[in-house]
Structure formats: C-alpha cells, structure tokens
Protein backbone atom coordinates (compact mmCIF):
# COMPACT_ATOMS: atom_id res chain seq x y z
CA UNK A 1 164.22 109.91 -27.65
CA UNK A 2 160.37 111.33 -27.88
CA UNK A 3 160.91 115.16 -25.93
CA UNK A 4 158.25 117.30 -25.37
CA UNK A 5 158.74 120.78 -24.31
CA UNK A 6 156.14 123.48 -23.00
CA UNK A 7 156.04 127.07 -23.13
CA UNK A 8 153.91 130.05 -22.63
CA UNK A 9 152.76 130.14 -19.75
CA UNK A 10 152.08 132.83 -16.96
CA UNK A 11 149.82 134.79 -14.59
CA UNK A 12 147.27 136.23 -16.25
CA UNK A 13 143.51 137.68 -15.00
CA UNK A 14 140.24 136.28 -14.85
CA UNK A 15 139.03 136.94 -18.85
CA UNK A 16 142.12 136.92 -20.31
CA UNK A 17 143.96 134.75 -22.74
CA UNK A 18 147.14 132.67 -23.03
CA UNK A 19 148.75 130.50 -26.15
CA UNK A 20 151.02 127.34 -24.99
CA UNK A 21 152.62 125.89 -27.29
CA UNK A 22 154.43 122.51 -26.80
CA UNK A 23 157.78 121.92 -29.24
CA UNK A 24 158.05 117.90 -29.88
CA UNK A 25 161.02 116.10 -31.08
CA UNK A 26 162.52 112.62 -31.28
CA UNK A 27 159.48 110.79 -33.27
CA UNK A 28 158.07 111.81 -36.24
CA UNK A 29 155.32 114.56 -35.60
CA UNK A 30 152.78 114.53 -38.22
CA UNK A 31 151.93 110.90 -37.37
CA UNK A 32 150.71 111.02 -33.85
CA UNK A 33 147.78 112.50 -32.59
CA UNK A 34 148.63 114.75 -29.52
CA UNK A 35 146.73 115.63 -25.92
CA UNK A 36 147.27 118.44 -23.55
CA UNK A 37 146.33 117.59 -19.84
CA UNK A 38 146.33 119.33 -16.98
CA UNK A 39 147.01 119.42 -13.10
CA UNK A 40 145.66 121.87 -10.21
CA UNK A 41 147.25 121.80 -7.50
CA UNK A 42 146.37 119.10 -5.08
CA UNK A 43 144.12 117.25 -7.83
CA UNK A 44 144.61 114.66 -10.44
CA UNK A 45 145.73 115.06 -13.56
CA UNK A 46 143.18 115.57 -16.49
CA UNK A 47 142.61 115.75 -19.96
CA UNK A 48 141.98 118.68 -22.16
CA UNK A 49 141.94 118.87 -25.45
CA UNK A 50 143.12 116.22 -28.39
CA UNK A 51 144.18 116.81 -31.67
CA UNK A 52 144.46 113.68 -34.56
CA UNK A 53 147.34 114.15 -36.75
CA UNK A 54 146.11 116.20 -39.47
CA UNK A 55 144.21 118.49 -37.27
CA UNK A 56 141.31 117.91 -38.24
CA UNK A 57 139.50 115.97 -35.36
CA UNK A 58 139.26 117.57 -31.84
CA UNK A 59 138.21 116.99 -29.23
CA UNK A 60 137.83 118.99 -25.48
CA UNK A 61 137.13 118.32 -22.10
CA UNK A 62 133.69 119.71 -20.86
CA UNK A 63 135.12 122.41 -18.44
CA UNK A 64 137.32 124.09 -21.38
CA UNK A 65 134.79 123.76 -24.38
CA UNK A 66 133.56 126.68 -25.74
CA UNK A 67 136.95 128.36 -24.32
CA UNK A 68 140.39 126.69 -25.27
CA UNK A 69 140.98 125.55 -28.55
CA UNK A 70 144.03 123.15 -29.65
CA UNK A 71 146.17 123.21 -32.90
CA UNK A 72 149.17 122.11 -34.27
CA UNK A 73 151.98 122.80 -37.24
CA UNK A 74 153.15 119.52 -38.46
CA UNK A 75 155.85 121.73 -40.50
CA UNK A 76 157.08 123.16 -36.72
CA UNK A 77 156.65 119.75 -34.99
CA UNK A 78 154.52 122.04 -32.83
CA UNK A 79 150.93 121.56 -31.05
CA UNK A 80 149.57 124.77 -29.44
CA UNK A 81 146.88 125.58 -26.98
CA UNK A 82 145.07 128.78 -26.86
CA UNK A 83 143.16 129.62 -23.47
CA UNK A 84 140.69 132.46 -24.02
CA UNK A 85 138.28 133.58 -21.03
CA UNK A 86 140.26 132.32 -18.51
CA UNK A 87 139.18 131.49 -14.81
CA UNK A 88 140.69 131.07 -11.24
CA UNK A 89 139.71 127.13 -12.06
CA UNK A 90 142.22 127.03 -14.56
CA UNK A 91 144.77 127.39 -12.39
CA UNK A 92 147.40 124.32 -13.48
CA UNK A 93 149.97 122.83 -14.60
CA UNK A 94 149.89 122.26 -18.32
CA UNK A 95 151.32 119.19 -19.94
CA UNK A 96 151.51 118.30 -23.32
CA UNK A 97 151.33 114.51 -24.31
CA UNK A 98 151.80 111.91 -27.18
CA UNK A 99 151.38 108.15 -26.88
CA UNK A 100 153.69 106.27 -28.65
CA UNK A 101 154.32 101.96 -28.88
CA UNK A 102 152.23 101.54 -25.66
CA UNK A 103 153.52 104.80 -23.59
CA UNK A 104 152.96 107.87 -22.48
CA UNK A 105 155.63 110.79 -22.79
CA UNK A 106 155.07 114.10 -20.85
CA UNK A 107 156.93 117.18 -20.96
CA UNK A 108 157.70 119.13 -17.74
CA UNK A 109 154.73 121.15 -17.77
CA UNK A 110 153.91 125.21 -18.23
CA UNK A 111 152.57 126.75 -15.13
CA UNK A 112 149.31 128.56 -15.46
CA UNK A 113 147.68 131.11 -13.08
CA UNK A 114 144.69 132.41 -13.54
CA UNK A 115 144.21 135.07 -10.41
CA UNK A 116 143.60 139.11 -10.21
C-alpha cells in the first residue's frame, strides 16, 4: 500500500526558509517521478514542483520559481522540498504526490505558515 508521509513544516517569517521532506513507502521509489502540491486555505489545490525519477528533470510552478527547489534520495525513498524566501502567499498546506497505475496517492499534508 503506496504511503506518503510529510514533515517539516512550521511558522516561519516572511524571508525565511523551510525543508519538507516527504518519506514514501509501499511502491518502489526510484521508479516514479514525484510532485509536491499545495493548498491555501479556501483555494484549490495546486502544483509545485516535479521531480522525474533520477532527479534530473524539474520542473516548478511560476509563483515558486526562482525560490523553492525539489529533490529526492532514491537510497531514503525520500523527496524533499526546500522553501527559501518565503512569503505570506505561501501560506498552505503541503502535499506530496506520486501517480501510480492510473491514481493519485496523497499524504496528509505539512502545514506551512508564512506570517511575522
């Protein structure tokens, strides 16, 4: 059974930084790309950041370019996220993501707030 499990985050100020990292088990890592999306409260849920399975392709929303940047250790069955100059619009729910024989599997998300 595919489980995905979130950690890291917190309240943190405007400018600052923040590492998620999202521990997978269940299916076998190293072959699936993975996605981190994201939900503010009382919006949709969005996409982030993607990473193929080698980690060598990424990709990033426009909003977090420049900013965030995804990785992952296919030895740790682990993707990460680190969140450098952080804003109040970051504010969110993070959830890490893999797609697997047609479906989607979430974990239960890492609460971020971004606020002085």
């Amino acid at each position: 059974q595919v489980q995905l499990v979130e950690s890291g985050g917190g309240l943190v100020q405007p400018g600052g930084s923040l590492r998620l990292s999202c521990a997978a088990s269940g299916f076998t890592f190293s072959n699936y790309a993975m996605r981190w999306y994201r939900q503010a409260p009382g919006k949709e849920r969005e996409w982030v950041a993607f990473i193929s399975v080698d980690g060598y392709r990424t990709n990033y929303a426009d909003s977090v370019k420049g900013r965030f940047t995804i990785s992952r250790d296919n030895a740790k069955n682990t993707v990460y996220l680190q969140m450098n100059s952080l804003k109040p619009e970051d504010t969110a729910v993070y959830y890490c993501n893999v797609f697997i024989a047609g479906r989607d599997s979430w974990g239960k998300g890492a609460l971020v707030t971004v606020s002085s």
